[in-house]
N, C-alpha and C. Protein backbone atom coordinates (compact mmCIF):
# COMPACT_ATOMS: atom_id res chain seq x y z
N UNK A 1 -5.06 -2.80 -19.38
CA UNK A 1 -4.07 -1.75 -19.46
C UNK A 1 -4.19 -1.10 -20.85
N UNK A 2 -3.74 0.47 -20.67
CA UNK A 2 -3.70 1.11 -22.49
C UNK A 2 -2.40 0.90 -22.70
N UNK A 3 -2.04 0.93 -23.91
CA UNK A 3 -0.79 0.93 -24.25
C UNK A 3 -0.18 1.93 -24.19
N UNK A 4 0.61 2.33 -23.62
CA UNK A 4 1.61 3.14 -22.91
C UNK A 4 1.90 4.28 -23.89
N UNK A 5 2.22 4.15 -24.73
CA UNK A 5 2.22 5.24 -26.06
C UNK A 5 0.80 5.99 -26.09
N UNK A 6 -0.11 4.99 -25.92
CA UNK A 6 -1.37 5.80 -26.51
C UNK A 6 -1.70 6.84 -25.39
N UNK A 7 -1.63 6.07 -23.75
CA UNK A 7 -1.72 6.98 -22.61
C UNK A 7 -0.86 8.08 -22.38
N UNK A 8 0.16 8.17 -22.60
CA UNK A 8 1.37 9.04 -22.62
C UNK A 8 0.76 9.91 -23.72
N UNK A 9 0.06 9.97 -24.83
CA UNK A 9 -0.65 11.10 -25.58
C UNK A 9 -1.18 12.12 -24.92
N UNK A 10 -2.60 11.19 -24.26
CA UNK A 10 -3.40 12.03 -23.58
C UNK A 10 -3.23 13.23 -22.88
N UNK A 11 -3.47 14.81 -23.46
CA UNK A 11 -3.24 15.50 -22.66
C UNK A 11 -4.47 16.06 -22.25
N UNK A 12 -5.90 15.46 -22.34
CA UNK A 12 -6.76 15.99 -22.16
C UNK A 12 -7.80 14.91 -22.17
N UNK A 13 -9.00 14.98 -20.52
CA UNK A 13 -9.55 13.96 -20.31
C UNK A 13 -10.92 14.63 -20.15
N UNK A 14 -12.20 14.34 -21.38
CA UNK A 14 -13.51 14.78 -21.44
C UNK A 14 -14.20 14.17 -20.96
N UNK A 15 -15.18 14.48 -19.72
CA UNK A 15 -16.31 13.82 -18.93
C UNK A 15 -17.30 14.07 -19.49
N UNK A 16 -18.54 12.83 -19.84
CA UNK A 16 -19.86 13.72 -19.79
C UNK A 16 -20.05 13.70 -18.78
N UNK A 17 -21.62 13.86 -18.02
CA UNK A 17 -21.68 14.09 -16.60
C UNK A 17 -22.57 13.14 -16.43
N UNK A 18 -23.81 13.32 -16.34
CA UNK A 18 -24.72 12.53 -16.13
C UNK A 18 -24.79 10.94 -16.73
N UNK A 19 -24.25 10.00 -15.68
CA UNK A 19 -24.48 8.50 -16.08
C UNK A 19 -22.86 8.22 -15.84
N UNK A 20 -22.05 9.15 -16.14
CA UNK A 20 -20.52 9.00 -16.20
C UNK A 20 -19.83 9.16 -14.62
N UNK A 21 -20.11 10.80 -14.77
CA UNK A 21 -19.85 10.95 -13.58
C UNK A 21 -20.60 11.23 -12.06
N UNK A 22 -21.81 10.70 -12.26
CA UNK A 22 -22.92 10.70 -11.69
C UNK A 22 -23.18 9.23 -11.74
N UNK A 23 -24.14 8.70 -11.13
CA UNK A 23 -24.78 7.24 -11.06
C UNK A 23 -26.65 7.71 -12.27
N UNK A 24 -26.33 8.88 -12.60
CA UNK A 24 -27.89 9.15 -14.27
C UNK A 24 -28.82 9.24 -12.81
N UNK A 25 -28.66 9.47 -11.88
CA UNK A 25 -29.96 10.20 -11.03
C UNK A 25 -29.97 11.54 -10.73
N UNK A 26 -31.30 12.31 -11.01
CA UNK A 26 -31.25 13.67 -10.45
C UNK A 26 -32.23 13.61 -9.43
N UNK A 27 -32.16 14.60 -8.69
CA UNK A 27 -33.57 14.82 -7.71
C UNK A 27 -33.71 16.44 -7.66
N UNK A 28 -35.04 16.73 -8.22
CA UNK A 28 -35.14 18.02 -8.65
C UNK A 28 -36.19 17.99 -7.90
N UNK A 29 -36.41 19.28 -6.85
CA UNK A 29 -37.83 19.57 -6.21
C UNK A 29 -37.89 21.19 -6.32
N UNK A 30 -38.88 21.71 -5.80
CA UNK A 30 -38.93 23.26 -5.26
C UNK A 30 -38.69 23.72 -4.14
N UNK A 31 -38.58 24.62 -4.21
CA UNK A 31 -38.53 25.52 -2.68
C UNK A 31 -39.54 25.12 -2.07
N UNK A 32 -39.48 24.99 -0.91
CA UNK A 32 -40.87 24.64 0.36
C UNK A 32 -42.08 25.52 0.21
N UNK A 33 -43.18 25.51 0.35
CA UNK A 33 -44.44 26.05 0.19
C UNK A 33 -43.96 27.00 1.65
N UNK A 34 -43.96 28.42 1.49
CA UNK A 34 -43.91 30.10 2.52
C UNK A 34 -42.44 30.01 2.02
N UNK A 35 -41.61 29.41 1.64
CA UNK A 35 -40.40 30.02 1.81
C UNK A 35 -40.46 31.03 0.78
N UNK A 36 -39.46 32.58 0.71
CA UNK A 36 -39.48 33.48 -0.32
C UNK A 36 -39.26 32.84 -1.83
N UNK A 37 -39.93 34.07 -2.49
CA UNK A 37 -40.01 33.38 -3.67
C UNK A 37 -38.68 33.56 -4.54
N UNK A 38 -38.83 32.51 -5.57
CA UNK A 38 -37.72 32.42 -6.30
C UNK A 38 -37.56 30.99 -7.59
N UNK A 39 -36.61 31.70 -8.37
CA UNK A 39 -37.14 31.03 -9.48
C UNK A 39 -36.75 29.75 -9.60
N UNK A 40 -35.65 29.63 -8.76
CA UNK A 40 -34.62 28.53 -8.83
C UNK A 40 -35.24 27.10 -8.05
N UNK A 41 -34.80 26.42 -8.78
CA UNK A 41 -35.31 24.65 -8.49
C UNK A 41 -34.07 24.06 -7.68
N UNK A 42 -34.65 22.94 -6.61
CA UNK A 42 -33.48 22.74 -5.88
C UNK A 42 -33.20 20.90 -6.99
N UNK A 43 -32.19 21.08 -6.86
CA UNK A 43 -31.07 20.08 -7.74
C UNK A 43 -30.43 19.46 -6.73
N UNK A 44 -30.54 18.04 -6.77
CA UNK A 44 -29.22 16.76 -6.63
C UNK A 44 -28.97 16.33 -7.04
N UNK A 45 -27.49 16.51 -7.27
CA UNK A 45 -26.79 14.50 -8.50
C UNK A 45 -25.72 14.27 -7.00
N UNK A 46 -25.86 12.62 -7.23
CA UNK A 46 -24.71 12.14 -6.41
C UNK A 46 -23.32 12.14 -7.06
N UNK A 47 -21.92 12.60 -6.79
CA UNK A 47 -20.91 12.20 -7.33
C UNK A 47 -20.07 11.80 -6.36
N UNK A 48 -19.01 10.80 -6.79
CA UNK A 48 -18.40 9.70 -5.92
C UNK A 48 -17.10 10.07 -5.66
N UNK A 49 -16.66 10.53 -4.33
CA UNK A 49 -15.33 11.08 -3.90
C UNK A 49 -14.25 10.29 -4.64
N UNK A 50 -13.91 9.01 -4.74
CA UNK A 50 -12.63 8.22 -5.79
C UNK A 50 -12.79 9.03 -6.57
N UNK A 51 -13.83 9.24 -7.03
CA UNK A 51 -14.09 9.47 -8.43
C UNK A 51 -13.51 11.13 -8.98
N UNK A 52 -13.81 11.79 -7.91
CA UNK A 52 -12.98 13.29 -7.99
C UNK A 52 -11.66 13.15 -7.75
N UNK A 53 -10.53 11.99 -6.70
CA UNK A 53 -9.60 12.24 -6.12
C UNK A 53 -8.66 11.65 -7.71
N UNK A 54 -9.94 10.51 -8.69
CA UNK A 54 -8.85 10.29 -9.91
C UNK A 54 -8.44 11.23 -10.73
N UNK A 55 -9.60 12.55 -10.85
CA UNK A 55 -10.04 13.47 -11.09
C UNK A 55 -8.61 14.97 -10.86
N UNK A 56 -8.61 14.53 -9.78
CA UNK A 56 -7.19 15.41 -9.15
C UNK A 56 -5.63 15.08 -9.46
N UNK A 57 -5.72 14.07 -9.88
CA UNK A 57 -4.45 12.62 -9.96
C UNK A 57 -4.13 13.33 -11.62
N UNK A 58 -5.29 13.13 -12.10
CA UNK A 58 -5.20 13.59 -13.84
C UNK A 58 -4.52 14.99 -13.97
N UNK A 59 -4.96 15.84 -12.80
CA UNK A 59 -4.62 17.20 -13.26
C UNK A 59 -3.01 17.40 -12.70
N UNK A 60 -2.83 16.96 -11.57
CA UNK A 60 -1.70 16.74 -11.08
C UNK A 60 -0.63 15.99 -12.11
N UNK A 61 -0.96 15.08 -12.83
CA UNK A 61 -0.18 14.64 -13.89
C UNK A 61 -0.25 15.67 -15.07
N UNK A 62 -0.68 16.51 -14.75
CA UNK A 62 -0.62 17.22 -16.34
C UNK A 62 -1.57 17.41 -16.96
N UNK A 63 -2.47 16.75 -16.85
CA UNK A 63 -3.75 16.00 -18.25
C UNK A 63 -5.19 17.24 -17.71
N UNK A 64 -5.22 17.77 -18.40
CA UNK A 64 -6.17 18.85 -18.62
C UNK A 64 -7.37 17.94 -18.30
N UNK A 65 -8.46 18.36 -18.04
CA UNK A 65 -9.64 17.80 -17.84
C UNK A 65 -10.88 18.99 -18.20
N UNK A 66 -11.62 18.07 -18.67
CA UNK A 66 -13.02 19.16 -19.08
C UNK A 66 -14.36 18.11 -18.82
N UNK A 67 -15.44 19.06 -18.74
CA UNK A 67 -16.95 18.11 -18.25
C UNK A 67 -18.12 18.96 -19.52
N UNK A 68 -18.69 17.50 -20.02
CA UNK A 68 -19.03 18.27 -21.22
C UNK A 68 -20.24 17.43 -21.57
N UNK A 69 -21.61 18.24 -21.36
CA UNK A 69 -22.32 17.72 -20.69
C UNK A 69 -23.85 18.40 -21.48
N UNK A 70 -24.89 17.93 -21.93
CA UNK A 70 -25.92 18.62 -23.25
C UNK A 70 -27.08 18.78 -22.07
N UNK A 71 -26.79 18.98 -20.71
CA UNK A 71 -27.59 18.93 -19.42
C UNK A 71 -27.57 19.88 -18.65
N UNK A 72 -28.03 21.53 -18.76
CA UNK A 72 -27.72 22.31 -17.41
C UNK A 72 -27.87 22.22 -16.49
N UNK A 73 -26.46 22.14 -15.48
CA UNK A 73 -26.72 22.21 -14.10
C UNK A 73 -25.69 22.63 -13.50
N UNK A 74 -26.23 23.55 -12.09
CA UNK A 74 -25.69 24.04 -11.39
C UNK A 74 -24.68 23.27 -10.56
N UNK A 75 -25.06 22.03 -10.65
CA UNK A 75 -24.17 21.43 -9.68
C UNK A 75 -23.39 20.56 -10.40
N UNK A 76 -23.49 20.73 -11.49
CA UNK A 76 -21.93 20.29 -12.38
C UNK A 76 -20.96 21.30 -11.83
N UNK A 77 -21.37 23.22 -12.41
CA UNK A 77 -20.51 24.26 -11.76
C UNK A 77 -19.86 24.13 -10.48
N UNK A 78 -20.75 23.67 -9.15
CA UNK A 78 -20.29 23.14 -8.20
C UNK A 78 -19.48 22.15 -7.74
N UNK A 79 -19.19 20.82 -8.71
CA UNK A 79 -18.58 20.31 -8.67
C UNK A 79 -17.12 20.04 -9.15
N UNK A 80 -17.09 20.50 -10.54
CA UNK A 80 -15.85 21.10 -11.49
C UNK A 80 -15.07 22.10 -10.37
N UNK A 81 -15.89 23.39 -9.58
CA UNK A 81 -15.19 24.40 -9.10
C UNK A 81 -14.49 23.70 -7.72
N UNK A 82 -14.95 22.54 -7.23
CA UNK A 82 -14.10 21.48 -6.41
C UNK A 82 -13.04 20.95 -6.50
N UNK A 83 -13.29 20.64 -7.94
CA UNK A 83 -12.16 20.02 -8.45
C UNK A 83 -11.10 20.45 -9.06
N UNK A 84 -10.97 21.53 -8.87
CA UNK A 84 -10.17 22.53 -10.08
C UNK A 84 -10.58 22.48 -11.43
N UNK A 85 -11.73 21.49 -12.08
CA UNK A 85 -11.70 21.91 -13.25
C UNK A 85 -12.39 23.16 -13.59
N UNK A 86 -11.35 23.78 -14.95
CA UNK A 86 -12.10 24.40 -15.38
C UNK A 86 -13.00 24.94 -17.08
N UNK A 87 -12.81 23.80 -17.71
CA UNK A 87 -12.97 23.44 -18.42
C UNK A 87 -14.55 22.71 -18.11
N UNK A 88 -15.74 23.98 -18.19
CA UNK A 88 -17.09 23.38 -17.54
C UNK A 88 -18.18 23.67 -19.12
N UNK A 89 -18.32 22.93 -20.28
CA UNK A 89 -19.55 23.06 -21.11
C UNK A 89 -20.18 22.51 -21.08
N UNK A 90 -21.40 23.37 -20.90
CA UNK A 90 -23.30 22.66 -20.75
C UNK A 90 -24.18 23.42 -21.27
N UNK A 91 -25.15 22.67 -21.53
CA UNK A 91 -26.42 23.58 -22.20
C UNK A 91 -27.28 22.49 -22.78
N UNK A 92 -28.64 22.83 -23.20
CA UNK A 92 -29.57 21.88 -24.07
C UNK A 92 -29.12 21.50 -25.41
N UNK A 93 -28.26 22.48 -25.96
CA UNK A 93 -28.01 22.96 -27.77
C UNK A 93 -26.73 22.37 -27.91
N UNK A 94 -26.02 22.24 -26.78
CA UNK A 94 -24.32 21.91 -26.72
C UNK A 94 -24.45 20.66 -27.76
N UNK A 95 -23.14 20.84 -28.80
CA UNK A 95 -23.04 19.76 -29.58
C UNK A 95 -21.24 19.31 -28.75
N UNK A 96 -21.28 18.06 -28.41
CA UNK A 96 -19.90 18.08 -27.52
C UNK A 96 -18.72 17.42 -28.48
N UNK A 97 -18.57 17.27 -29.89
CA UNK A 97 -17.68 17.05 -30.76
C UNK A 97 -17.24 18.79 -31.17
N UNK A 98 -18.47 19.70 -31.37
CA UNK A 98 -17.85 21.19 -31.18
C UNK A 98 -17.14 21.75 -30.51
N UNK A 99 -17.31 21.01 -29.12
CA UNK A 99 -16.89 21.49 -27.53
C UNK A 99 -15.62 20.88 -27.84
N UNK A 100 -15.20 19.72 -28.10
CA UNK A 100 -13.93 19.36 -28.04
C UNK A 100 -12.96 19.96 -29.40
N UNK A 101 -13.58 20.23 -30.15
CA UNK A 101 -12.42 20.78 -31.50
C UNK A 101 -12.73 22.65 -30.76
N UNK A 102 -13.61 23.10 -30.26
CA UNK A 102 -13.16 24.33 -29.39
C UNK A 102 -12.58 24.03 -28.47
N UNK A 103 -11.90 23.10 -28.01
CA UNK A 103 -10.87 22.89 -26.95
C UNK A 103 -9.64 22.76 -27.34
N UNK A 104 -9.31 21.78 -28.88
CA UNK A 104 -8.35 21.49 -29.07
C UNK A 104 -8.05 22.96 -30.05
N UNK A 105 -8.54 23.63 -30.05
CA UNK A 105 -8.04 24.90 -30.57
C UNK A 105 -7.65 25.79 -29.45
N UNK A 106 -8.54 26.03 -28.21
CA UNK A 106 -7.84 26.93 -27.53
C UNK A 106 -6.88 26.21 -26.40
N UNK A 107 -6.77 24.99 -26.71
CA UNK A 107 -5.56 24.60 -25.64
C UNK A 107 -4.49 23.58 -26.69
N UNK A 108 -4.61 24.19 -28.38
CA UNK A 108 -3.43 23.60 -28.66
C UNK A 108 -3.56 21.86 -28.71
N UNK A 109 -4.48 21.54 -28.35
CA UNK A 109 -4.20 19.60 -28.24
C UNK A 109 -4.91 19.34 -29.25
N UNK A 110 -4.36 18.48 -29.99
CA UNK A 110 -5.07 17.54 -31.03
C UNK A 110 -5.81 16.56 -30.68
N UNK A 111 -7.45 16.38 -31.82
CA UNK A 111 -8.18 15.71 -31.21
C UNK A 111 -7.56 14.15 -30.49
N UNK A 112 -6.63 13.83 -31.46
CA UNK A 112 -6.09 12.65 -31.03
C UNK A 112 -5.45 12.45 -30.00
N UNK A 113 -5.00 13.61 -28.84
CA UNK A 113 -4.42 13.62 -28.16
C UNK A 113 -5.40 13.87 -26.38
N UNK A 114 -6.99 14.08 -27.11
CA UNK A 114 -7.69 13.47 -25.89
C UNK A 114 -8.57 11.92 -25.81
N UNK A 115 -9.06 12.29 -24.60
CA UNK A 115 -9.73 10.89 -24.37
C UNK A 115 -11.50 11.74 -24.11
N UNK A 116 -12.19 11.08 -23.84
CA UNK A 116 -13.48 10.80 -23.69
C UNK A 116 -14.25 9.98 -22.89
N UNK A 117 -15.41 9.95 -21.84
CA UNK A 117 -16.14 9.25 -21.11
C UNK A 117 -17.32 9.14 -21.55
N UNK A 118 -18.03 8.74 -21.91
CA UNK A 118 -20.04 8.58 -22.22
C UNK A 118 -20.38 7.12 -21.70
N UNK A 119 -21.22 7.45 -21.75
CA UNK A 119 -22.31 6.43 -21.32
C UNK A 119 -23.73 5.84 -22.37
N UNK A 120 -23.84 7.27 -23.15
CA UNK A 120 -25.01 7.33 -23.76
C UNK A 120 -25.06 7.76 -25.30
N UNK A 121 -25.79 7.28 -25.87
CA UNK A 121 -25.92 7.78 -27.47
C UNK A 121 -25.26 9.43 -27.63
N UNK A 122 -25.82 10.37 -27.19
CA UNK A 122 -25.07 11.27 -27.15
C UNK A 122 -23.74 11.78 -27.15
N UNK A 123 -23.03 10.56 -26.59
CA UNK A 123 -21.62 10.25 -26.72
C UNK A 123 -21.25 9.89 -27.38
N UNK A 124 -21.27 9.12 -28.51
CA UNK A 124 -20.66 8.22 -29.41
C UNK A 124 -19.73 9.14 -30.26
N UNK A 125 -20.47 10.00 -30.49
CA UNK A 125 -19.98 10.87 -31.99
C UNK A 125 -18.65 11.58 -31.58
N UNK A 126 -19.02 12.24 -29.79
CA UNK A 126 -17.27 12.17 -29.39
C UNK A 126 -16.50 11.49 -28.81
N UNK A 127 -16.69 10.10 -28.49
CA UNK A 127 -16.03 9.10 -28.42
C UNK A 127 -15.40 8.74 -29.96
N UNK A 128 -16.00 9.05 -30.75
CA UNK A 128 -15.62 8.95 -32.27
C UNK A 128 -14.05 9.60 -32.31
N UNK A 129 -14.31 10.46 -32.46
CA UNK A 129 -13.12 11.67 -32.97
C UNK A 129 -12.19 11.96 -32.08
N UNK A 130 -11.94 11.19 -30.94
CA UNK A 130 -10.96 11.38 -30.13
C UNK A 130 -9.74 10.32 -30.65
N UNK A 131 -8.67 10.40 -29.64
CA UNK A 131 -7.98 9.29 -29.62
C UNK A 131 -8.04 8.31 -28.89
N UNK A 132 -9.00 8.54 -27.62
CA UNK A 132 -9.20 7.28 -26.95
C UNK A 132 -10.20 7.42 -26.39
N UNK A 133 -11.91 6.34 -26.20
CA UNK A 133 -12.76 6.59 -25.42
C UNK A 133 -13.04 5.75 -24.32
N UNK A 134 -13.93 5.69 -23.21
CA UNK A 134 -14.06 4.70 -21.87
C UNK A 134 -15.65 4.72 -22.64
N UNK A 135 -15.82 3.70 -21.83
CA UNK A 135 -17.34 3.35 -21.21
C UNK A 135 -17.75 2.66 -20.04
N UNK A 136 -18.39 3.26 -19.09
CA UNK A 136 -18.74 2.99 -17.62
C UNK A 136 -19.39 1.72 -18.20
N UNK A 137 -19.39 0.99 -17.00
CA UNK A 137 -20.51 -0.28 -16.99
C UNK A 137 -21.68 -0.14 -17.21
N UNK A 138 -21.96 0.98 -17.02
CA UNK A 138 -23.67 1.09 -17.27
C UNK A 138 -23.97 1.48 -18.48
N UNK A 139 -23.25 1.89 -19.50
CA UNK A 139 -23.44 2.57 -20.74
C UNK A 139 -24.13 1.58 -21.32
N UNK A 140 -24.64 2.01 -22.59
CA UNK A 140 -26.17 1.62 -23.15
C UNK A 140 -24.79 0.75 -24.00
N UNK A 141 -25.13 -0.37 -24.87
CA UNK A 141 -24.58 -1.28 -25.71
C UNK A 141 -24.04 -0.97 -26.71
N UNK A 142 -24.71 0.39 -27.34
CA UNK A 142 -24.33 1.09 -28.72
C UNK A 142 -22.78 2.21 -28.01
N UNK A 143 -22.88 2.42 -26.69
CA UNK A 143 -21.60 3.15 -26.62
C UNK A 143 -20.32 1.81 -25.85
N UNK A 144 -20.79 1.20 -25.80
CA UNK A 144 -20.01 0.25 -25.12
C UNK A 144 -19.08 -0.79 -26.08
N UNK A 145 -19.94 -0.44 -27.48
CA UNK A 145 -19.63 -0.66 -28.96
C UNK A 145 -18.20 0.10 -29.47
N UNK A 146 -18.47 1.37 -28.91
CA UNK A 146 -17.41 2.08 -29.74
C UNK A 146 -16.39 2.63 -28.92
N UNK A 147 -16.34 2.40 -27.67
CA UNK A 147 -15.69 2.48 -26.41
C UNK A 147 -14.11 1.86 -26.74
N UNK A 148 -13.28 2.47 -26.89
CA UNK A 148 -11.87 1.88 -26.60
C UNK A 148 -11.87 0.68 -25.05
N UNK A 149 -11.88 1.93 -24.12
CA UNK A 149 -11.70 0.85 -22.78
C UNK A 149 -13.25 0.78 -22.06
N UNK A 150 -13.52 -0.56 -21.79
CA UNK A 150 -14.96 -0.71 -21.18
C UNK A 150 -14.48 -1.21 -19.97
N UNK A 151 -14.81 0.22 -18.83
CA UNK A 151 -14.53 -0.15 -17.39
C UNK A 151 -15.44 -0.64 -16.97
N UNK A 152 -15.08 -1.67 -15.60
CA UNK A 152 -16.02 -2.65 -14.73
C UNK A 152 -16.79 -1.61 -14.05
N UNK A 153 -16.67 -0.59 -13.45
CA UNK A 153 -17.24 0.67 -12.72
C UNK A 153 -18.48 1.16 -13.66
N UNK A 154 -19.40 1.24 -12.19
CA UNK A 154 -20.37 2.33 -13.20
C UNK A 154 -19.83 3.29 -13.04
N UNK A 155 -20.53 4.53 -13.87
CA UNK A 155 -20.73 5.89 -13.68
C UNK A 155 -21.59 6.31 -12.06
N UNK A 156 -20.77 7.26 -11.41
CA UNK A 156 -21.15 7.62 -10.04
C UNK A 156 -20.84 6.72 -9.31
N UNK A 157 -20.09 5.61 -9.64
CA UNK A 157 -19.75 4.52 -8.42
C UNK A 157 -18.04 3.88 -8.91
N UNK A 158 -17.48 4.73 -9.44
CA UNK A 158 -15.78 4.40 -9.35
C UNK A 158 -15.35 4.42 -10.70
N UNK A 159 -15.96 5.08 -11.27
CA UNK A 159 -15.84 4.62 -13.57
C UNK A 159 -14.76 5.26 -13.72
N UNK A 160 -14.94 6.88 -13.09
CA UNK A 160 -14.10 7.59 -13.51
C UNK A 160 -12.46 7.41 -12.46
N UNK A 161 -12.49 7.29 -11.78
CA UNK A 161 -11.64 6.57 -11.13
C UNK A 161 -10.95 5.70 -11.57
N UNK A 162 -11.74 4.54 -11.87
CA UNK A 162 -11.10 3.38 -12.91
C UNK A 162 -10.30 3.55 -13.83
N UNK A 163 -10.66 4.85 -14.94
CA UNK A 163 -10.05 5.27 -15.93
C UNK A 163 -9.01 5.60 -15.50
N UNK A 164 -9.12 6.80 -14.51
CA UNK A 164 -7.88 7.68 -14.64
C UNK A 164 -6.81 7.05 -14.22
N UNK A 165 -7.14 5.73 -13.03
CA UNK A 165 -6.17 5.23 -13.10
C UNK A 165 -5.33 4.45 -14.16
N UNK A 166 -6.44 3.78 -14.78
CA UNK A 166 -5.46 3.31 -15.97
C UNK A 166 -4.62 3.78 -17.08
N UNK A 167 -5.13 5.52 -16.97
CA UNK A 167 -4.22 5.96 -17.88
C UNK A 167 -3.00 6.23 -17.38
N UNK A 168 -3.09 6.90 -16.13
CA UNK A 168 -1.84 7.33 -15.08
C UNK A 168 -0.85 6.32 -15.11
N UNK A 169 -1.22 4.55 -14.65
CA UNK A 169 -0.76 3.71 -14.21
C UNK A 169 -0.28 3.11 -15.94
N UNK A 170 -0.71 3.24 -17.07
CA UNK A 170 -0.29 2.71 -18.40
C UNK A 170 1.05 4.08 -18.93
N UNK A 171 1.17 5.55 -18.28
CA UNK A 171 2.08 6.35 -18.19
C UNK A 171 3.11 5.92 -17.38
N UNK A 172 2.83 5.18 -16.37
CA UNK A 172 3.68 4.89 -15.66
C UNK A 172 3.95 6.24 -14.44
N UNK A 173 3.07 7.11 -14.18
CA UNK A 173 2.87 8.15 -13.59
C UNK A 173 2.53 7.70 -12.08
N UNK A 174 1.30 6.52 -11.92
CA UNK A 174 0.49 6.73 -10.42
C UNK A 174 1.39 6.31 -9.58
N UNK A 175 2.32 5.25 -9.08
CA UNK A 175 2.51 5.47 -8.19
C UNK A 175 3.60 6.59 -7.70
N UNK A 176 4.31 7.88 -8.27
CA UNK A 176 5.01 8.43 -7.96
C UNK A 176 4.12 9.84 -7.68
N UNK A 177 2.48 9.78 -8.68
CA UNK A 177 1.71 10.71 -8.30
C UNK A 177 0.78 10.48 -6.61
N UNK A 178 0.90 8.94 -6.29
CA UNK A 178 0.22 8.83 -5.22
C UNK A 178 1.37 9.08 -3.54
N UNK A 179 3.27 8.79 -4.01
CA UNK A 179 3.53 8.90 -3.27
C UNK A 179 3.62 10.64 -2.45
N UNK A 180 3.70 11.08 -3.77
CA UNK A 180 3.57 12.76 -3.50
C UNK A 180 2.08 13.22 -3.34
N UNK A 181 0.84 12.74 -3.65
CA UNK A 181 -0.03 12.93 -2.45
C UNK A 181 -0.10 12.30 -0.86
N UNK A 182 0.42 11.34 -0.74
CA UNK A 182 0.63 11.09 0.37
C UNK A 182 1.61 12.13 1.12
N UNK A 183 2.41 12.34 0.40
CA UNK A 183 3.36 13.28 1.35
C UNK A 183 2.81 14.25 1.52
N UNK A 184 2.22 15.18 0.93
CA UNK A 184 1.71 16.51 0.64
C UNK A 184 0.32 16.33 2.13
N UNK A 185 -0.32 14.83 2.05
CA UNK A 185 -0.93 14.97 2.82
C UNK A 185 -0.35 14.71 4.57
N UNK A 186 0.84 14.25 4.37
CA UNK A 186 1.24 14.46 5.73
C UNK A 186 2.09 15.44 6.30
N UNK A 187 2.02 16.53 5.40
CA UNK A 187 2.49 17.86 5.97
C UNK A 187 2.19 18.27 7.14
N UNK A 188 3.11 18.73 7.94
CA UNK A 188 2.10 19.50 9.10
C UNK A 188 1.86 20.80 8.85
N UNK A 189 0.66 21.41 9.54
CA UNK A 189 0.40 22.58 9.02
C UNK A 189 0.25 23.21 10.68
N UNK A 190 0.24 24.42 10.25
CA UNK A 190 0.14 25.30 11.79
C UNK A 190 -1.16 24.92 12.37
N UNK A 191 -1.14 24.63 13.72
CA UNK A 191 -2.43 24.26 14.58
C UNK A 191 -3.47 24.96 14.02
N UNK A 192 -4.43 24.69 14.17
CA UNK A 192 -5.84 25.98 14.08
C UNK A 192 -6.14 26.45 15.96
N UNK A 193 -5.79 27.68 15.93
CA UNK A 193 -6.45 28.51 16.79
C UNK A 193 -7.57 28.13 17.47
């Protein structure tokens, strides 16, 4: 469990992507040999439905969320635009301790008042400067080092999930956020035609 003070901070929850919220596999091929031409490469990452619905739980509580990620891909965009986030930085050059003090400037939150996910060296430095960081099970030893909470979950198989619940559930938020998704999901809605 976090300590209840520290979770009750959090108004803002930073994903990297790859290894975090992914299981660190891509599958990159081309277009089929006759199909028209074009420049674009076909892209897969797996991401894990818990793993978006903790994802939804966070935003529904309030807690801003961003995916912040030194990896372009299209199907981060695709996936964030699922989720309602919108808070989507990527690129080769992305430094993601920049990304987060340009966050806590245009949304007002102090660094101390987010959290952080990595997996990988790349992470550390903003796992550093936050107020609170995770590390999936799979993270390399050096981030698992500087990791506030080290979840049993990998990345792409329930990490992020794991987290969000523990922050929700150390707010004292999930179960009143899960009874109002349940309700919401037993609405009836007009037949479909």
């Amino acid at each position: 469990m976090i300590e209840s003070t520290i979770a009750r901070q959090v108004a803002l929850v930073a994903f990297d992507v790859d290894g975090t919220l992914t299981d660190n596999g891509v599958y990159i091929g081309a277009p089929l040999e006759g199909a028209p031409p074009t420049d674009a490469r076909v892209e897969f990452k797996r991401y894990d439905i818990q793993d978006g619905l903790g994802i939804v739980m966070l935003r529904r509580a309030g807690v801003a969320v961003a995916f912040i990620s030194a990896r372009q891909s299209q199907s981060t965009v695709l996936r964030a635009a699922e989720l309602g986030v919108t808070h989507v930085h990527q690129g080769k050059r992305l430094r993601k301790v920049a990304v987060l003090h340009h966050l806590a400037t245009e949304l007002s939150i102090p660094l101390s008042a987010m959290a952080f996910m990595g997996d990988d060296l790349a992470d550390i430095a903003a796992m550093q400067c936050v107020g609170l960081s995770a590390a999936p099970a799979n993270a390399v030893p050096e981030v698992r080092d500087v990791a506030t909470i080290r979840l049993t979950k990998s990345g792409g198989h329930g990490a992020v999930r794991e987290f969000a619940e523990l922050v929700l559930k150390s707010r004292g938020d999930w179960d009143g956020l899960v009874a109002e998704y349940v309700a919401d999901s037993a609405r009836l809605e007009d037949p479909v035609a």
